[in-house]
C-alpha atoms as a PDB file:
ATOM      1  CA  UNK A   1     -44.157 112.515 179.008  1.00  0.00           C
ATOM      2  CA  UNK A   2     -40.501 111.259 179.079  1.00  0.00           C
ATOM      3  CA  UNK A   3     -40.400 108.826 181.899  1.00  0.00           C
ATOM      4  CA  UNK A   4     -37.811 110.015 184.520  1.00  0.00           C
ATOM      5  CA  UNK A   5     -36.656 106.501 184.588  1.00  0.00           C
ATOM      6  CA  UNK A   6     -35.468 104.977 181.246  1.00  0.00           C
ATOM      7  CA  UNK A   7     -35.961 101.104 180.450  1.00  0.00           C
ATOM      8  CA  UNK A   8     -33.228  99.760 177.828  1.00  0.00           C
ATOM      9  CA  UNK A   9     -33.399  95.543 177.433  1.00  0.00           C
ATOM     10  CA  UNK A  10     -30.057  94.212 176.081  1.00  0.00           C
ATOM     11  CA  UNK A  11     -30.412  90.777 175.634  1.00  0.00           C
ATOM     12  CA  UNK A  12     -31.553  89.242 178.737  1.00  0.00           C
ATOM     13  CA  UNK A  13     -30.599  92.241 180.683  1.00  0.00           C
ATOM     14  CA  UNK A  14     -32.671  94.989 181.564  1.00  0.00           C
ATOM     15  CA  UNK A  15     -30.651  98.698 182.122  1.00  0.00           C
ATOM     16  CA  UNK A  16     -32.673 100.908 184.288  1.00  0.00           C
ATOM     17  CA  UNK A  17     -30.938 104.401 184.121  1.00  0.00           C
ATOM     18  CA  UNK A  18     -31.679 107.376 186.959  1.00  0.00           C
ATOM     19  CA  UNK A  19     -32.930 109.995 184.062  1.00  0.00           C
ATOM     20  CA  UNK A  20     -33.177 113.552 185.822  1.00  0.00           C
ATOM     21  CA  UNK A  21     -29.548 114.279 185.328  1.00  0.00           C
ATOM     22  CA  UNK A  22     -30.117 118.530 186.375  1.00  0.00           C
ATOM     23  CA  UNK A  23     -31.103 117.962 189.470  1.00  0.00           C
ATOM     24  CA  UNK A  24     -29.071 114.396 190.497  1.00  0.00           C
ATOM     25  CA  UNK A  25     -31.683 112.320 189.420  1.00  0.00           C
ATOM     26  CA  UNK A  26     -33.245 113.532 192.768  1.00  0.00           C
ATOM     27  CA  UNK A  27     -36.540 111.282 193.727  1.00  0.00           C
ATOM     28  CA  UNK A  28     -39.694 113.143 193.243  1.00  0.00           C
ATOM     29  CA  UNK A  29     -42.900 111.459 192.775  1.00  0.00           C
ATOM     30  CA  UNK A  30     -42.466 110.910 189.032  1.00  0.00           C
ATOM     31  CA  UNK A  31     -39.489 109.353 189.611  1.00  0.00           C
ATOM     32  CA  UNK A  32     -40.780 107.121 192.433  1.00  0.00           C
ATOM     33  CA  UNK A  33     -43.996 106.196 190.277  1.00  0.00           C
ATOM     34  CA  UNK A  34     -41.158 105.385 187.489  1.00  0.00           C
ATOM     35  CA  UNK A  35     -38.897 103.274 188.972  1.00  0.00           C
ATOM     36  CA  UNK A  36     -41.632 101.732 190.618  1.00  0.00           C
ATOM     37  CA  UNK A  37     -43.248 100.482 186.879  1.00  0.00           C
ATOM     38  CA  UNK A  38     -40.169  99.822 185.802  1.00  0.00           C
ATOM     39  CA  UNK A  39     -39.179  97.466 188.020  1.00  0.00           C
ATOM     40  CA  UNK A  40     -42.255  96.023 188.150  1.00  0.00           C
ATOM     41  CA  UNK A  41     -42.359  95.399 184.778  1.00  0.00           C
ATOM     42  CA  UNK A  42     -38.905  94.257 184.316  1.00  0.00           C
ATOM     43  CA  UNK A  43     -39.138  91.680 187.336  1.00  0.00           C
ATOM     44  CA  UNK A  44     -42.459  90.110 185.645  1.00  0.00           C
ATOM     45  CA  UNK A  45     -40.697  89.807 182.176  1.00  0.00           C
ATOM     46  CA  UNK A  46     -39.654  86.256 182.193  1.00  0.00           C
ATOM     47  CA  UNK A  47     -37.189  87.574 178.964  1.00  0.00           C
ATOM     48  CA  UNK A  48     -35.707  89.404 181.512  1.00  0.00           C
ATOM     49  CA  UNK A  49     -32.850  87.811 183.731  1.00  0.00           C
ATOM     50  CA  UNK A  50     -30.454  90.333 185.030  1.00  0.00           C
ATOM     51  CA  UNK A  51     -31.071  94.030 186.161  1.00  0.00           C
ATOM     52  CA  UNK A  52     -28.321  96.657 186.339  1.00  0.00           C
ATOM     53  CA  UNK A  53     -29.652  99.609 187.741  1.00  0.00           C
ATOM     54  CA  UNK A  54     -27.511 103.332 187.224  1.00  0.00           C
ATOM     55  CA  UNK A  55     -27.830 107.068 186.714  1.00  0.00           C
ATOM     56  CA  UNK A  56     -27.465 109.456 184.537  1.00  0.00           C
ATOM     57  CA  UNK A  57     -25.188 112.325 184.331  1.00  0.00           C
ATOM     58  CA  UNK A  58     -22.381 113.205 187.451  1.00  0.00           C
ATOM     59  CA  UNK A  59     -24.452 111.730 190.164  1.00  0.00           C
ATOM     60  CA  UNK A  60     -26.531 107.847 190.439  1.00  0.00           C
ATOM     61  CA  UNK A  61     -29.198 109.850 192.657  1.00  0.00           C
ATOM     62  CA  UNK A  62     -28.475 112.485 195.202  1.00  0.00           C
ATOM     63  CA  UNK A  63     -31.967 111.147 197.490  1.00  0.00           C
ATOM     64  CA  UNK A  64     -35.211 112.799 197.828  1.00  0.00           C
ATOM     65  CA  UNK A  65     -36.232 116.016 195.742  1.00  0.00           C
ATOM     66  CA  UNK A  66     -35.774 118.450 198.714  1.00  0.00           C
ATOM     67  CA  UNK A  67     -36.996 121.494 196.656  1.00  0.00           C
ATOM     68  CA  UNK A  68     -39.770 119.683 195.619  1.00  0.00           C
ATOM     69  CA  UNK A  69     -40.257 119.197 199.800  1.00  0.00           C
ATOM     70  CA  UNK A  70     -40.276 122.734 200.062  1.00  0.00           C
ATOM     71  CA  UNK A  71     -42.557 123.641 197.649  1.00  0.00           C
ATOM     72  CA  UNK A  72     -45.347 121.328 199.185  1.00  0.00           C
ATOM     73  CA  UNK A  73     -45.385 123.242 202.411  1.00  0.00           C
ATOM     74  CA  UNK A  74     -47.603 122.060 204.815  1.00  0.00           C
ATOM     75  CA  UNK A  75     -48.553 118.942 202.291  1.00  0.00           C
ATOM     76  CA  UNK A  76     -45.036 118.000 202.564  1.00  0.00           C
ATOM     77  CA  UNK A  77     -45.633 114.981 204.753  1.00  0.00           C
ATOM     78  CA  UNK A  78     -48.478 113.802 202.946  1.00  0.00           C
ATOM     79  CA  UNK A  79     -46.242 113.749 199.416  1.00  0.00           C
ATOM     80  CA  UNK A  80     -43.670 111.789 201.392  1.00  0.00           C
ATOM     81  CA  UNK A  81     -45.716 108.887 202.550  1.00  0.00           C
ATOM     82  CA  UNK A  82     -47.073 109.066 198.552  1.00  0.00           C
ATOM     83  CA  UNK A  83     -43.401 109.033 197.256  1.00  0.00           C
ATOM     84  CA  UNK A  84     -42.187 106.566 199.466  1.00  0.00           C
ATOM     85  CA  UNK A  85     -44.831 104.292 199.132  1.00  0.00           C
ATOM     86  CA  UNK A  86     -43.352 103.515 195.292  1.00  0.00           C
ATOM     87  CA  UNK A  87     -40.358 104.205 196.266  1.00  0.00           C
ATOM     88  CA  UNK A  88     -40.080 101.129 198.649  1.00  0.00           C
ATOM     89  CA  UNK A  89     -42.466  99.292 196.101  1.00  0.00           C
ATOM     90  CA  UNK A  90     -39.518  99.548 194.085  1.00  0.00           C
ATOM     91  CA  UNK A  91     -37.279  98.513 196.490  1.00  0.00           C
ATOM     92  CA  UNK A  92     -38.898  95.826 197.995  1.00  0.00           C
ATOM     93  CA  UNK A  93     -39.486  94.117 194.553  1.00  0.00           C
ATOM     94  CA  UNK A  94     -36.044  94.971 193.490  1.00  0.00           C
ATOM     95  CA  UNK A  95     -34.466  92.910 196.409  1.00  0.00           C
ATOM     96  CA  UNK A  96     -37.078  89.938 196.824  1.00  0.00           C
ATOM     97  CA  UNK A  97     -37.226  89.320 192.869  1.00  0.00           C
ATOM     98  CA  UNK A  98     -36.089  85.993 191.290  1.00  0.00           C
ATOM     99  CA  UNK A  99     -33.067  87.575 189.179  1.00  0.00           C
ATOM    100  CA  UNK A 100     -29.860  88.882 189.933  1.00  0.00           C
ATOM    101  CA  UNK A 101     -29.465  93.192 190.263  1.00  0.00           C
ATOM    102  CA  UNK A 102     -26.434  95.101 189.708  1.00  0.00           C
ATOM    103  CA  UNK A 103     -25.893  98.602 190.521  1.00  0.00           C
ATOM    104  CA  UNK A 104     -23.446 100.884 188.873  1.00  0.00           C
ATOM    105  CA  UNK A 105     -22.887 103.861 190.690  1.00  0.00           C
ATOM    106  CA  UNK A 106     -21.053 106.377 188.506  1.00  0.00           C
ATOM    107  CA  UNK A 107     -21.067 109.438 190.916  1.00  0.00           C
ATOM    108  CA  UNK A 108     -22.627 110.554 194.232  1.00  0.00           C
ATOM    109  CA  UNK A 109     -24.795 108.289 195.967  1.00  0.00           C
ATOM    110  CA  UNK A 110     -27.037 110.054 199.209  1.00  0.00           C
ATOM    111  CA  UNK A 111     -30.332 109.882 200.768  1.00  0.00           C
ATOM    112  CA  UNK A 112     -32.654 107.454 199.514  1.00  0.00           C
ATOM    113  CA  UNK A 113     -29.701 107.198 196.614  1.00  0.00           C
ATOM    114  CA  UNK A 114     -27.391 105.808 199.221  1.00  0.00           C
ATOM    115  CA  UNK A 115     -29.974 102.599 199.875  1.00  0.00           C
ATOM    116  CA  UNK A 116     -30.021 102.488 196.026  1.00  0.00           C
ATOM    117  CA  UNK A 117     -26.851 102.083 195.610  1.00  0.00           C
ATOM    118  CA  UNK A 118     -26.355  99.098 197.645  1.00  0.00           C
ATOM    119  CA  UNK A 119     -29.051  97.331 197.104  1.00  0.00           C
ATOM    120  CA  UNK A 120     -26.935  95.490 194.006  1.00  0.00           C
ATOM    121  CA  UNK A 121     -26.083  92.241 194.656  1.00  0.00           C
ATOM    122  CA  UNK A 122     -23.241  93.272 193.046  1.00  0.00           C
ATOM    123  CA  UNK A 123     -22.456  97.116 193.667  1.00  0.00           C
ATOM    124  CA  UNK A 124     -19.702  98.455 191.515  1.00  0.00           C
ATOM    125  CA  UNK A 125     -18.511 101.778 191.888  1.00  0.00           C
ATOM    126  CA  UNK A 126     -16.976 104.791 189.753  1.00  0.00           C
ATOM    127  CA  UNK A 127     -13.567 105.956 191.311  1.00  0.00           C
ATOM    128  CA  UNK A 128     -15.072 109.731 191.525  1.00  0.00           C
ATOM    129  CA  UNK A 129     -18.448 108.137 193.603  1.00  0.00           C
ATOM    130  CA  UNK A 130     -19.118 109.447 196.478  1.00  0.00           C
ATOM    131  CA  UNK A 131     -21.682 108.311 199.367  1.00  0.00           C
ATOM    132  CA  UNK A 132     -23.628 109.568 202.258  1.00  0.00           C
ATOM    133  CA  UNK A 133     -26.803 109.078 204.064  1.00  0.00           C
ATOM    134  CA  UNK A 134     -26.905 113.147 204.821  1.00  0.00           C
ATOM    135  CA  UNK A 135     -30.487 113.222 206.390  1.00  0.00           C
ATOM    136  CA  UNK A 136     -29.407 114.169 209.656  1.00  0.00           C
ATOM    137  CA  UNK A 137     -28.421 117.551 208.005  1.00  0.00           C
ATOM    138  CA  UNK A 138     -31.914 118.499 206.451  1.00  0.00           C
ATOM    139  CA  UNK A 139     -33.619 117.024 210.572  1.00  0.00           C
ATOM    140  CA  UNK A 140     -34.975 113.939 208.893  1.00  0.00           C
ATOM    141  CA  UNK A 141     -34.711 109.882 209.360  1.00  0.00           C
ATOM    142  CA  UNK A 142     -33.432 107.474 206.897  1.00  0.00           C
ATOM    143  CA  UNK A 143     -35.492 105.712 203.838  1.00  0.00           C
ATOM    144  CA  UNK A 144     -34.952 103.496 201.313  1.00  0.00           C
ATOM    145  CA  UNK A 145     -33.888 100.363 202.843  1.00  0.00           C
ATOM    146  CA  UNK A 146     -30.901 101.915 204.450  1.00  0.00           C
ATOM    147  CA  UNK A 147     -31.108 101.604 208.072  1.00  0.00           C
ATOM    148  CA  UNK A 148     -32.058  97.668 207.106  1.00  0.00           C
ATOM    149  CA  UNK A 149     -29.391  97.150 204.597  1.00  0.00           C
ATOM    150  CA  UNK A 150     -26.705  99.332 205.849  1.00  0.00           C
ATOM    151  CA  UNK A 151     -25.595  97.181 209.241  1.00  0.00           C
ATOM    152  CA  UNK A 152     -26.043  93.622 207.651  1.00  0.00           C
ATOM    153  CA  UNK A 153     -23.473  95.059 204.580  1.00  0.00           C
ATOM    154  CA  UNK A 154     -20.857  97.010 207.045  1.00  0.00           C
ATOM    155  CA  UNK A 155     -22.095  96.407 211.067  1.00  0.00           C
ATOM    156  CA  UNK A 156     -24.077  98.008 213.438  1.00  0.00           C
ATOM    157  CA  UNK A 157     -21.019 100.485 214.483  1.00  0.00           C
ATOM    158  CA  UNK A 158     -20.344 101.531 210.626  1.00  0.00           C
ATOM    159  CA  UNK A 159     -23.692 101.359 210.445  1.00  0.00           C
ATOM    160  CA  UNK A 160     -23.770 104.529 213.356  1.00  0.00           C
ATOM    161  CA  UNK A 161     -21.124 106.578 211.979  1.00  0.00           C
ATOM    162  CA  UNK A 162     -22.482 107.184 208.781  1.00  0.00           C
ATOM    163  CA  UNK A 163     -26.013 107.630 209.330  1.00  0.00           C
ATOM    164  CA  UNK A 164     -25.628 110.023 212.551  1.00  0.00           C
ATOM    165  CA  UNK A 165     -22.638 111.844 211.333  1.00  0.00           C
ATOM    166  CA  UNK A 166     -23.670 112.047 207.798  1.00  0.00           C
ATOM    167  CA  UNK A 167     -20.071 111.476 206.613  1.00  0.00           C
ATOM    168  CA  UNK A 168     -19.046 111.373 203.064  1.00  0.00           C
ATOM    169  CA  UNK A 169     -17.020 108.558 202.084  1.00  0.00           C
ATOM    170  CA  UNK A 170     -15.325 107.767 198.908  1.00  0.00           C
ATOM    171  CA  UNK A 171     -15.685 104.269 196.939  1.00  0.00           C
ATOM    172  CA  UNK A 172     -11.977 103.113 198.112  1.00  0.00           C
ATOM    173  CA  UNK A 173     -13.438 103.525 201.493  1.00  0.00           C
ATOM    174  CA  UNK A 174     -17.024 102.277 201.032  1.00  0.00           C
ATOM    175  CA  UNK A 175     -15.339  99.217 199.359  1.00  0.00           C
ATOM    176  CA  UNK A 176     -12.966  98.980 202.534  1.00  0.00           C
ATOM    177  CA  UNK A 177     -15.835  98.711 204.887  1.00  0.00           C
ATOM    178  CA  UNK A 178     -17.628  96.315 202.652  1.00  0.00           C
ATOM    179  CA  UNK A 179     -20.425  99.102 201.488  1.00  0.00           C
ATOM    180  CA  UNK A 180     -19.945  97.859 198.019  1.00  0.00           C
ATOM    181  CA  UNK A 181     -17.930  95.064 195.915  1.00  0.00           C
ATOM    182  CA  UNK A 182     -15.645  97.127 194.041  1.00  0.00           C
ATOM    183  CA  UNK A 183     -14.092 100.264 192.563  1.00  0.00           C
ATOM    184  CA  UNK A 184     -13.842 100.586 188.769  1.00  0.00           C
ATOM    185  CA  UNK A 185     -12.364 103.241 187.022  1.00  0.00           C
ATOM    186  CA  UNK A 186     -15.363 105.624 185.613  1.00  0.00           C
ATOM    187  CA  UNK A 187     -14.547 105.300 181.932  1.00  0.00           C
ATOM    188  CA  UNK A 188     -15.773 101.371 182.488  1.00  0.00           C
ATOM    189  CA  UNK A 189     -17.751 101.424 184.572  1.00  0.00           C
ATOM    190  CA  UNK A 190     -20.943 100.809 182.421  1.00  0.00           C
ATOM    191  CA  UNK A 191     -19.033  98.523 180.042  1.00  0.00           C
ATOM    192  CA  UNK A 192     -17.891  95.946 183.281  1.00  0.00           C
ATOM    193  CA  UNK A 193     -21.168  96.781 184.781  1.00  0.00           C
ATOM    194  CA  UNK A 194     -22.961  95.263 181.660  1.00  0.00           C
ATOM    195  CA  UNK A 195     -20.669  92.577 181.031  1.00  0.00           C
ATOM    196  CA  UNK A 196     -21.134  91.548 185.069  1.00  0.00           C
ATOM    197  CA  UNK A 197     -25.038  91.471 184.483  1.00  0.00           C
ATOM    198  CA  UNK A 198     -25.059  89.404 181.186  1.00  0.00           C
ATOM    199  CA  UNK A 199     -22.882  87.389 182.753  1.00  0.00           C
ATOM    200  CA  UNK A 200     -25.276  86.855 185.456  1.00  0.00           C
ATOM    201  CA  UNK A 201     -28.374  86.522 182.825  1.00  0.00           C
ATOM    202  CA  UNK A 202     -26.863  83.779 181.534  1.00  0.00           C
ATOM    203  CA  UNK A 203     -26.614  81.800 184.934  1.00  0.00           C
ATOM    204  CA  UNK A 204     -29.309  79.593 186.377  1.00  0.00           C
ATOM    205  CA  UNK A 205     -32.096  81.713 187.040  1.00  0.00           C
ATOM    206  CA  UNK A 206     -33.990  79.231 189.813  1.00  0.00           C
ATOM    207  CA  UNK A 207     -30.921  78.620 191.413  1.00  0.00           C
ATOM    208  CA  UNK A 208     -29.939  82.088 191.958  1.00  0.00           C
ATOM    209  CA  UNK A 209     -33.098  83.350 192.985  1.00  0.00           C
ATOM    210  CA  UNK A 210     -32.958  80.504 195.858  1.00  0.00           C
ATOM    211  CA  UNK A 211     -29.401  81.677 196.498  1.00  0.00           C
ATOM    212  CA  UNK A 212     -30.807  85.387 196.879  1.00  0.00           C
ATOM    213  CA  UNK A 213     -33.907  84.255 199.356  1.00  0.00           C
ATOM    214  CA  UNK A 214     -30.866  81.864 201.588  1.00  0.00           C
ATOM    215  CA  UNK A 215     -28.919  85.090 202.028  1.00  0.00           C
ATOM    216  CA  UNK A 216     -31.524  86.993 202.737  1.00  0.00           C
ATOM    217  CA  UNK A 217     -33.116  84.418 205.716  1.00  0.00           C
ATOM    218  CA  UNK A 218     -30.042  83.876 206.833  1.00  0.00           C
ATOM    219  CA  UNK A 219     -30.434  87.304 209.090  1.00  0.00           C
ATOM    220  CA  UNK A 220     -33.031  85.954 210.408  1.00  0.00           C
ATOM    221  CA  UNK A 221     -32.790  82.255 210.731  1.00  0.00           C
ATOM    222  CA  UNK A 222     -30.833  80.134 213.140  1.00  0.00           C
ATOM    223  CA  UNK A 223     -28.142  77.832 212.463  1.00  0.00           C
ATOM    224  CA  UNK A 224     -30.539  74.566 212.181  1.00  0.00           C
ATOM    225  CA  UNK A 225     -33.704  76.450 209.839  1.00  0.00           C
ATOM    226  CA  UNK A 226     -30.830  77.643 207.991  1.00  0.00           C
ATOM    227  CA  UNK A 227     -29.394  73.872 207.298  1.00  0.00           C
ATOM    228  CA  UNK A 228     -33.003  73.145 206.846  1.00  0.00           C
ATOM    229  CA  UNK A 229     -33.682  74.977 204.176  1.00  0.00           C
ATOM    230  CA  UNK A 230     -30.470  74.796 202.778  1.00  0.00           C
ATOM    231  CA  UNK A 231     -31.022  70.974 202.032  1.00  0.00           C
ATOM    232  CA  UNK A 232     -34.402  71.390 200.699  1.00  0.00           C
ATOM    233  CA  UNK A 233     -33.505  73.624 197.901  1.00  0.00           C
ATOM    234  CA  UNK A 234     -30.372  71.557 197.169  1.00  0.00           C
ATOM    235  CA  UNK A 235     -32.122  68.701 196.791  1.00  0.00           C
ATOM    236  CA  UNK A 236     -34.728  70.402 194.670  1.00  0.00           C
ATOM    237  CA  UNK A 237     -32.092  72.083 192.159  1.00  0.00           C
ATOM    238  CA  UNK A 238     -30.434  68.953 191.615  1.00  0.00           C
ATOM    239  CA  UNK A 239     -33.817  67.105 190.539  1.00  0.00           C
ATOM    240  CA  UNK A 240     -34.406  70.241 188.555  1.00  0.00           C
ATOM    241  CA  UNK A 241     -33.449  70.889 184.952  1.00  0.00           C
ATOM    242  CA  UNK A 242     -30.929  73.299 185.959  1.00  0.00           C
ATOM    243  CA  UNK A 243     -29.039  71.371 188.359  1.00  0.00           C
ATOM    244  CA  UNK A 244     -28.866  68.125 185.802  1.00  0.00           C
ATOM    245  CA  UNK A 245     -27.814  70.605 183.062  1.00  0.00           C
ATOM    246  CA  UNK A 246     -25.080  71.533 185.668  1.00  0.00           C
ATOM    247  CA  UNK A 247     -24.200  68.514 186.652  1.00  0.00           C
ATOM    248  CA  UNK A 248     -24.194  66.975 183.056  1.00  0.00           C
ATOM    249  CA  UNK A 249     -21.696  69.559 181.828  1.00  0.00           C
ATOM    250  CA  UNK A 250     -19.807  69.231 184.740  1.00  0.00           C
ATOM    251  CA  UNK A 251     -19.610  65.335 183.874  1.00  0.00           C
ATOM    252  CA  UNK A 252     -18.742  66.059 179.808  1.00  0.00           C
ATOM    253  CA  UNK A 253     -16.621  68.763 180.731  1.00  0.00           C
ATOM    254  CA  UNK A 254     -18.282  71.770 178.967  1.00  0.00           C
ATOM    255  CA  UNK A 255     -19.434  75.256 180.105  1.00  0.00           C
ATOM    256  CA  UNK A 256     -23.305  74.803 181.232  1.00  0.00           C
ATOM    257  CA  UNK A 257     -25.964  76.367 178.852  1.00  0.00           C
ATOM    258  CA  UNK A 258     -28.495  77.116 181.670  1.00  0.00           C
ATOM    259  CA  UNK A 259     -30.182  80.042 178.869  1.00  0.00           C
ATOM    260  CA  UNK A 260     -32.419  77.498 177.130  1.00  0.00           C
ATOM    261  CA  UNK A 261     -34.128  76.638 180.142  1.00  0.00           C
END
């Protein structure tokens, strides 16, 4: 069976593509149970050092499978708890992993595909890409990491108006608001989407993963755990081989090869 999420390692970057292009690359459970291996997999492959995550076809992912909803009838609820259970696997491991991600969203982001979307450290968006969080049309709640993600990226009151409105925005506006990094014209996306993540994969892998867990306490912390913490892994990087590779090229005045290490 073709897996409805396809795995391509370039390099030190691993290319997860969306792969159900007829219907959106809508989530059903295949899909979930995909994306939830492939990540997985990618995040324990120490080869591995950059993710760029993307769809295929018109649309990144247009959310859940709502026909395949239907068609469960009264078992609807149980496949949703099933499909969201790898679902948020995916996510979860996806935002806590040591290794930079990088989403390129080459069409319409909604639903659970909204939360997709921008979970990329780096989010990078098609011109023609659209977004929405839409569940308030079909009577259900938001999944996929929005309704955490969405008000630490844009503000509780952005945060409102698109998920109880269910407005459609464009990428010039979700890159006003701060909903993603930029806007990139759709014939390179992929190409500056790639080049972004090698770029990445070649950085200091410990170093950004710390970076990635700071940013993410930060919400959480106060102003004194956050110093706290901040020195400790400062003073760690700098007694680590990354940081004296850093600060030796620095020193000799050459780009730092943090790939060997």
């Amino acid at each position: 069976m073709t897996e409805a999420v396809h795995v391509e390692v370039l390099g030190r970057v691993a290319v997860l593509t969306l792969s159900r292009p007829e219907s959106g690359n809508a989530i059903d459970l295949d899909m979930a149970d995909s994306l939830r291996r492939a990540v997985l997999a990618c995040a324990a492959d120490d080869a591995v050092r950059a993710l760029l995550l993307t769809g295929q076809g018109r649309a990144f992912c247009v959310g859940g499978d709502v026909k395949a909803f239907a068609a469960a009838g009264a078992a609807a609820s149980a496949l949703v708890e099933t499909l969201t259970a790898s679902l948020h696997t995916a996510i979860a491991r996806l935002g806590r992993m040591d290794k930079p991600l990088v989403t390129a969203i080459n069409g319409a982001a909604a639903g659970a595909g909204f939360g997709l979307a921008i979970l990329g450290d780096v989010a990078l968006a098609a011109r023609s890409a659209k977004f929405a969080m839409a569940y308030g049309a079909i009577g259900l709640t938001p999944d996929g990491g929005a309704t955490w993600l969405l008000p630490r990226l844009v503000g509780l009151r952005q945060a409102q108006r698109l998920a109880l409105t269910g407005e459609r925005i464009d990428a010039d506006e979700a890159e006003r608001i701060g909903l993603i990094s930029a806007v990139v014209d759709d014939a390179t996306l992929k190409d500056e989407a790639l080049a972004l993540a090698r770029s990445l994969a070649e950085g200091p892998r410990q170093a950004f993963a710390n970076t990635r867990a700071l940013l993410h306490q930060s919400l959480s912390n106060g102003l004194e755990t956050q110093l706290e913490r901040e020195a400790r892994d400062i003073a760690k990087a700098i007694a680590g081989p990354e940081g004296q590779e850093g600060i030796a090229a620095f020193v000799a005045r050459r780009g730092a090869d943090f790939s060997r290490l």
